[in-house]
C-alpha atoms as a PDB file:
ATOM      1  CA  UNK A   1     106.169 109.522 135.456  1.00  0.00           C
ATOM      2  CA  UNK A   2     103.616 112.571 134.596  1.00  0.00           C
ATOM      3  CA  UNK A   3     103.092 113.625 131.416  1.00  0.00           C
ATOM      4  CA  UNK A   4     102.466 116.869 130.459  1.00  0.00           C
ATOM      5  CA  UNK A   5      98.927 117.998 129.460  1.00  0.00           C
ATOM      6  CA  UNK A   6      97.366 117.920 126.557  1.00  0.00           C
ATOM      7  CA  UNK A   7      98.231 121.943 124.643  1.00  0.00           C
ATOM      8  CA  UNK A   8      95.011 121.802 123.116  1.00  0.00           C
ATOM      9  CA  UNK A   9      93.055 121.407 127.193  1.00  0.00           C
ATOM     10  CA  UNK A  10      93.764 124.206 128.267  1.00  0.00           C
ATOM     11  CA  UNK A  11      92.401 126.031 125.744  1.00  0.00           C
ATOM     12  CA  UNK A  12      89.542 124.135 125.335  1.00  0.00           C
ATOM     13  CA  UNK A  13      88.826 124.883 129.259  1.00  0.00           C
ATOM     14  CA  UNK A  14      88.992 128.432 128.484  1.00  0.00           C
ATOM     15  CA  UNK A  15      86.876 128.308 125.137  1.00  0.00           C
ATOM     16  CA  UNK A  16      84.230 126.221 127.557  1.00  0.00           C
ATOM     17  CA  UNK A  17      84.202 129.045 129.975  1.00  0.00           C
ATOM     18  CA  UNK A  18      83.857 131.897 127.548  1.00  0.00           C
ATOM     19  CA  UNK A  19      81.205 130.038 126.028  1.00  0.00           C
ATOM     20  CA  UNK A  20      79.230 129.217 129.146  1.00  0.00           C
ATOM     21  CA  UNK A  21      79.621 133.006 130.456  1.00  0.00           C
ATOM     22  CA  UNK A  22      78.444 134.457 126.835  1.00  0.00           C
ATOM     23  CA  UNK A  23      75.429 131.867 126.539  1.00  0.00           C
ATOM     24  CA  UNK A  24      74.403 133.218 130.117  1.00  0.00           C
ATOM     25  CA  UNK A  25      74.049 136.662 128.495  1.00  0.00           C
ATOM     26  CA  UNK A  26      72.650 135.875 125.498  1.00  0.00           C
ATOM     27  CA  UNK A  27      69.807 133.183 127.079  1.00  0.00           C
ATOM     28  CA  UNK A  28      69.046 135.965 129.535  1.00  0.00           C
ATOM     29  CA  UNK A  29      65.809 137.484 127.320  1.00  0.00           C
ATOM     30  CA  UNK A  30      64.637 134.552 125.951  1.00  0.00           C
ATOM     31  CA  UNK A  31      63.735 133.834 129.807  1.00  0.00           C
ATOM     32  CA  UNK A  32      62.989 136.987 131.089  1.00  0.00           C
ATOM     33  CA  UNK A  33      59.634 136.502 131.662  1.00  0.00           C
ATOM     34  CA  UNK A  34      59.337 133.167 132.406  1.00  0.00           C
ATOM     35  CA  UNK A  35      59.233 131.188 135.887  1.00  0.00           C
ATOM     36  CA  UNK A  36      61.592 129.148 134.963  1.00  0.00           C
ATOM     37  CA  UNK A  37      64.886 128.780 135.503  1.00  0.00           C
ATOM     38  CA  UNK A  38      67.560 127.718 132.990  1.00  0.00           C
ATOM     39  CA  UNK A  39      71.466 127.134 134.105  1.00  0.00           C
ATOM     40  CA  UNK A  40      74.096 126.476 131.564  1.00  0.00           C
ATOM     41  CA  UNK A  41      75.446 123.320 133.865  1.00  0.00           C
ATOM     42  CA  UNK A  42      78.444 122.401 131.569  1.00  0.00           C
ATOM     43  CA  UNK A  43      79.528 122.984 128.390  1.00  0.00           C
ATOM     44  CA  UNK A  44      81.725 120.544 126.038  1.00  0.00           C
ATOM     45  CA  UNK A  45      83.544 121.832 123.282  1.00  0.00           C
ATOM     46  CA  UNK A  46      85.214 119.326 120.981  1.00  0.00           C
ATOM     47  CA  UNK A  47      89.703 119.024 120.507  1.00  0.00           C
ATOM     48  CA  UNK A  48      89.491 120.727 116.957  1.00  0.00           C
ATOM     49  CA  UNK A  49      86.758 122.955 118.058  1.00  0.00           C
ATOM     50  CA  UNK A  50      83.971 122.940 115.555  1.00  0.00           C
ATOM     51  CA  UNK A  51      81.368 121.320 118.112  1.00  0.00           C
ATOM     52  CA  UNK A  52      80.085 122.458 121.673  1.00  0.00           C
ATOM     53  CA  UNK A  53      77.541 120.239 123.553  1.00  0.00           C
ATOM     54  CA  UNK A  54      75.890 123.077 126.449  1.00  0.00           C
ATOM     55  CA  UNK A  55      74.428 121.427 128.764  1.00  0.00           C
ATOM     56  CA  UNK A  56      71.072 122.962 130.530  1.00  0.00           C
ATOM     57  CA  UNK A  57      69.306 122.690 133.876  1.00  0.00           C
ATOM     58  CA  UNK A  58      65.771 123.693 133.839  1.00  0.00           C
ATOM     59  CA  UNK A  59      63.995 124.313 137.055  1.00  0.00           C
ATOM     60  CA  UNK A  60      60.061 124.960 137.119  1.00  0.00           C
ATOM     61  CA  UNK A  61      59.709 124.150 133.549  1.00  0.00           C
ATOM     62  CA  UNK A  62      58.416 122.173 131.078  1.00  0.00           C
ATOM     63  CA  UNK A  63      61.470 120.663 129.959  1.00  0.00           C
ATOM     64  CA  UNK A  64      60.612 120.003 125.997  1.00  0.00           C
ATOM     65  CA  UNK A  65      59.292 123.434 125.458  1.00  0.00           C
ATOM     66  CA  UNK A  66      62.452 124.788 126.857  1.00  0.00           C
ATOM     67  CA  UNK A  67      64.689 122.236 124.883  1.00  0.00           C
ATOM     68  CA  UNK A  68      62.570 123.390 121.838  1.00  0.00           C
ATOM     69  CA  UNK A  69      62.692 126.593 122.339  1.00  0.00           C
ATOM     70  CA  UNK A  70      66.439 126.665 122.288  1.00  0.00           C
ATOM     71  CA  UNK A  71      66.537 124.758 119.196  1.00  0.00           C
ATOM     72  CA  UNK A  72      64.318 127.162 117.216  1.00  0.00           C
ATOM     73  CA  UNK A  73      66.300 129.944 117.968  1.00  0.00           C
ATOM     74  CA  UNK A  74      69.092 128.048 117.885  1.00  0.00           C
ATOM     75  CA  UNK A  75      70.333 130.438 114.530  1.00  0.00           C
ATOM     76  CA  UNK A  76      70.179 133.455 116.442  1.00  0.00           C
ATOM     77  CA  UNK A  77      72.053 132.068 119.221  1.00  0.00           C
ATOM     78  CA  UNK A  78      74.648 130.855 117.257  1.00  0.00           C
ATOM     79  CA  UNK A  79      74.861 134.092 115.486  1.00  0.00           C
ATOM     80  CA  UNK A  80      75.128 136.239 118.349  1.00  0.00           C
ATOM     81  CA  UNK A  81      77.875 133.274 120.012  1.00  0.00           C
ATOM     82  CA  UNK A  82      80.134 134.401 116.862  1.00  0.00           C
ATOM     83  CA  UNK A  83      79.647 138.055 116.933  1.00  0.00           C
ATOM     84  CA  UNK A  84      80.957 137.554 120.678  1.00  0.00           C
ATOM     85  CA  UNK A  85      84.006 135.122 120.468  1.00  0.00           C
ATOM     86  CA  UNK A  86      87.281 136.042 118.668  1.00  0.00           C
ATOM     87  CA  UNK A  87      88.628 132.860 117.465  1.00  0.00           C
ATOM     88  CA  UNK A  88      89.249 131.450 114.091  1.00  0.00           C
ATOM     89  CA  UNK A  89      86.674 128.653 114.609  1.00  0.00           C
ATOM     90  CA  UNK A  90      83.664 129.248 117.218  1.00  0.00           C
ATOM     91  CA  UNK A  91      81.948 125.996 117.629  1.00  0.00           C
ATOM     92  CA  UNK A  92      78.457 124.909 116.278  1.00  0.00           C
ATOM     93  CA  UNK A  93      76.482 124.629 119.615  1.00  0.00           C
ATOM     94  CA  UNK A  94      74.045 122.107 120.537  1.00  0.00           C
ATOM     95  CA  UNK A  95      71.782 121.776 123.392  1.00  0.00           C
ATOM     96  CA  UNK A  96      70.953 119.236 125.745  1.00  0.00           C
ATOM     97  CA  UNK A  97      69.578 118.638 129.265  1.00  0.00           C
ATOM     98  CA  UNK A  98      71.481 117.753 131.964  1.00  0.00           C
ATOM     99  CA  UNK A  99      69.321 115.731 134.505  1.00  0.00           C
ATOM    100  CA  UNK A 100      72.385 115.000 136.815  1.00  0.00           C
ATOM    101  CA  UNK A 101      70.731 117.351 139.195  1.00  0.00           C
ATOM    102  CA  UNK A 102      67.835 115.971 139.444  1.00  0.00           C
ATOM    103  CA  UNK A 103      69.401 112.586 140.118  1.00  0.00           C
ATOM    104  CA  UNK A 104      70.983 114.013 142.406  1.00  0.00           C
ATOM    105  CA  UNK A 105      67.788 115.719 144.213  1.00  0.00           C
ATOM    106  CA  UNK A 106      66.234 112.406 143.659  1.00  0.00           C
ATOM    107  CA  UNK A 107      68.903 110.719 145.303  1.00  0.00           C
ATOM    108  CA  UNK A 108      68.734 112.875 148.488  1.00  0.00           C
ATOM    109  CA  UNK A 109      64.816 112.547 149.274  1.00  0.00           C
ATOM    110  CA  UNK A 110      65.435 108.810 149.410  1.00  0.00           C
ATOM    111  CA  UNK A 111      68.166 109.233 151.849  1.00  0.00           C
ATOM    112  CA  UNK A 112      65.465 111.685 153.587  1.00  0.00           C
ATOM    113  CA  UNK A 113      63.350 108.660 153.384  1.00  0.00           C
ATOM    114  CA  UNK A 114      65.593 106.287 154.533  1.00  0.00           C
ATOM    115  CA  UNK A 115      66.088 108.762 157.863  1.00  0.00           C
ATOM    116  CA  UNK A 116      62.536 109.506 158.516  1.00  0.00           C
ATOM    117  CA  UNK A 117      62.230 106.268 158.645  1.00  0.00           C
ATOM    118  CA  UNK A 118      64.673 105.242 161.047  1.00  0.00           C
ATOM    119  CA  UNK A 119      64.147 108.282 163.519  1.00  0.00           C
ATOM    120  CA  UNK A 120      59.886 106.865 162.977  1.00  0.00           C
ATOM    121  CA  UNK A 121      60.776 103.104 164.125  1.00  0.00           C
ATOM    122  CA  UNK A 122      63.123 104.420 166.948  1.00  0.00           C
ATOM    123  CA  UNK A 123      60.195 106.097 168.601  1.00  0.00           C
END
């Protein structure tokens, strides 16, 4: 037997996406110079709302700087967030970094290995 879904997951799918899209924008001078590159990977909002966890990749950058960065400005941010989404409660963000790519990357260069090494002993 299914049970239905959750009422409150779909809208907290939606409130995830907004977010993510409206972060995109607003992040976009803060790195406009820079070398790096910063992706919003995920973003986790909390059932009654109040908290978002955004999740960020950082490619060619210093990873701290980037983290701090965000969390000195994290007022503005915030403030521009609310000015953007039209719900009761817009969630307090907070940002952290999501290394699952880079597991992933690291993951793949030993399976690289792994092959170069095989094709290497079959010669």
């Amino acid at each position: 037997m299914q049970f239905p879904p959750k009422k409150n997951t779909n809208r907290i799918e939606k409130i995830n996406s907004l977010i993510q899209r409206l972060l995109g924008e607003i992040l976009l001078p803060y790195f406009k110079n820079s070398k790096s590159i910063v992706t919003i990977s995920k973003v986790e909002t909390s059932r009654d709302m109040r908290w978002a966890k955004i999740w960020i990749t950082i490619v060619n950058g210093n990873d701290e700087h980037i983290l701090e960065l965000l969390r000195k400005n994290l007022y503005d941010i915030q403030g521009e967030l609310n000015r953007h989404v039209e719900t009761k409660i817009v969630p307090r963000i907070s940002f952290h970094l999501d290394t699952s790519a880079r597991y992933a990357e690291h993951i793949s260069n030993i399976f690289h290995e792994i092959e170069k090494e095989r094709e290497e002993s079959n010669e």
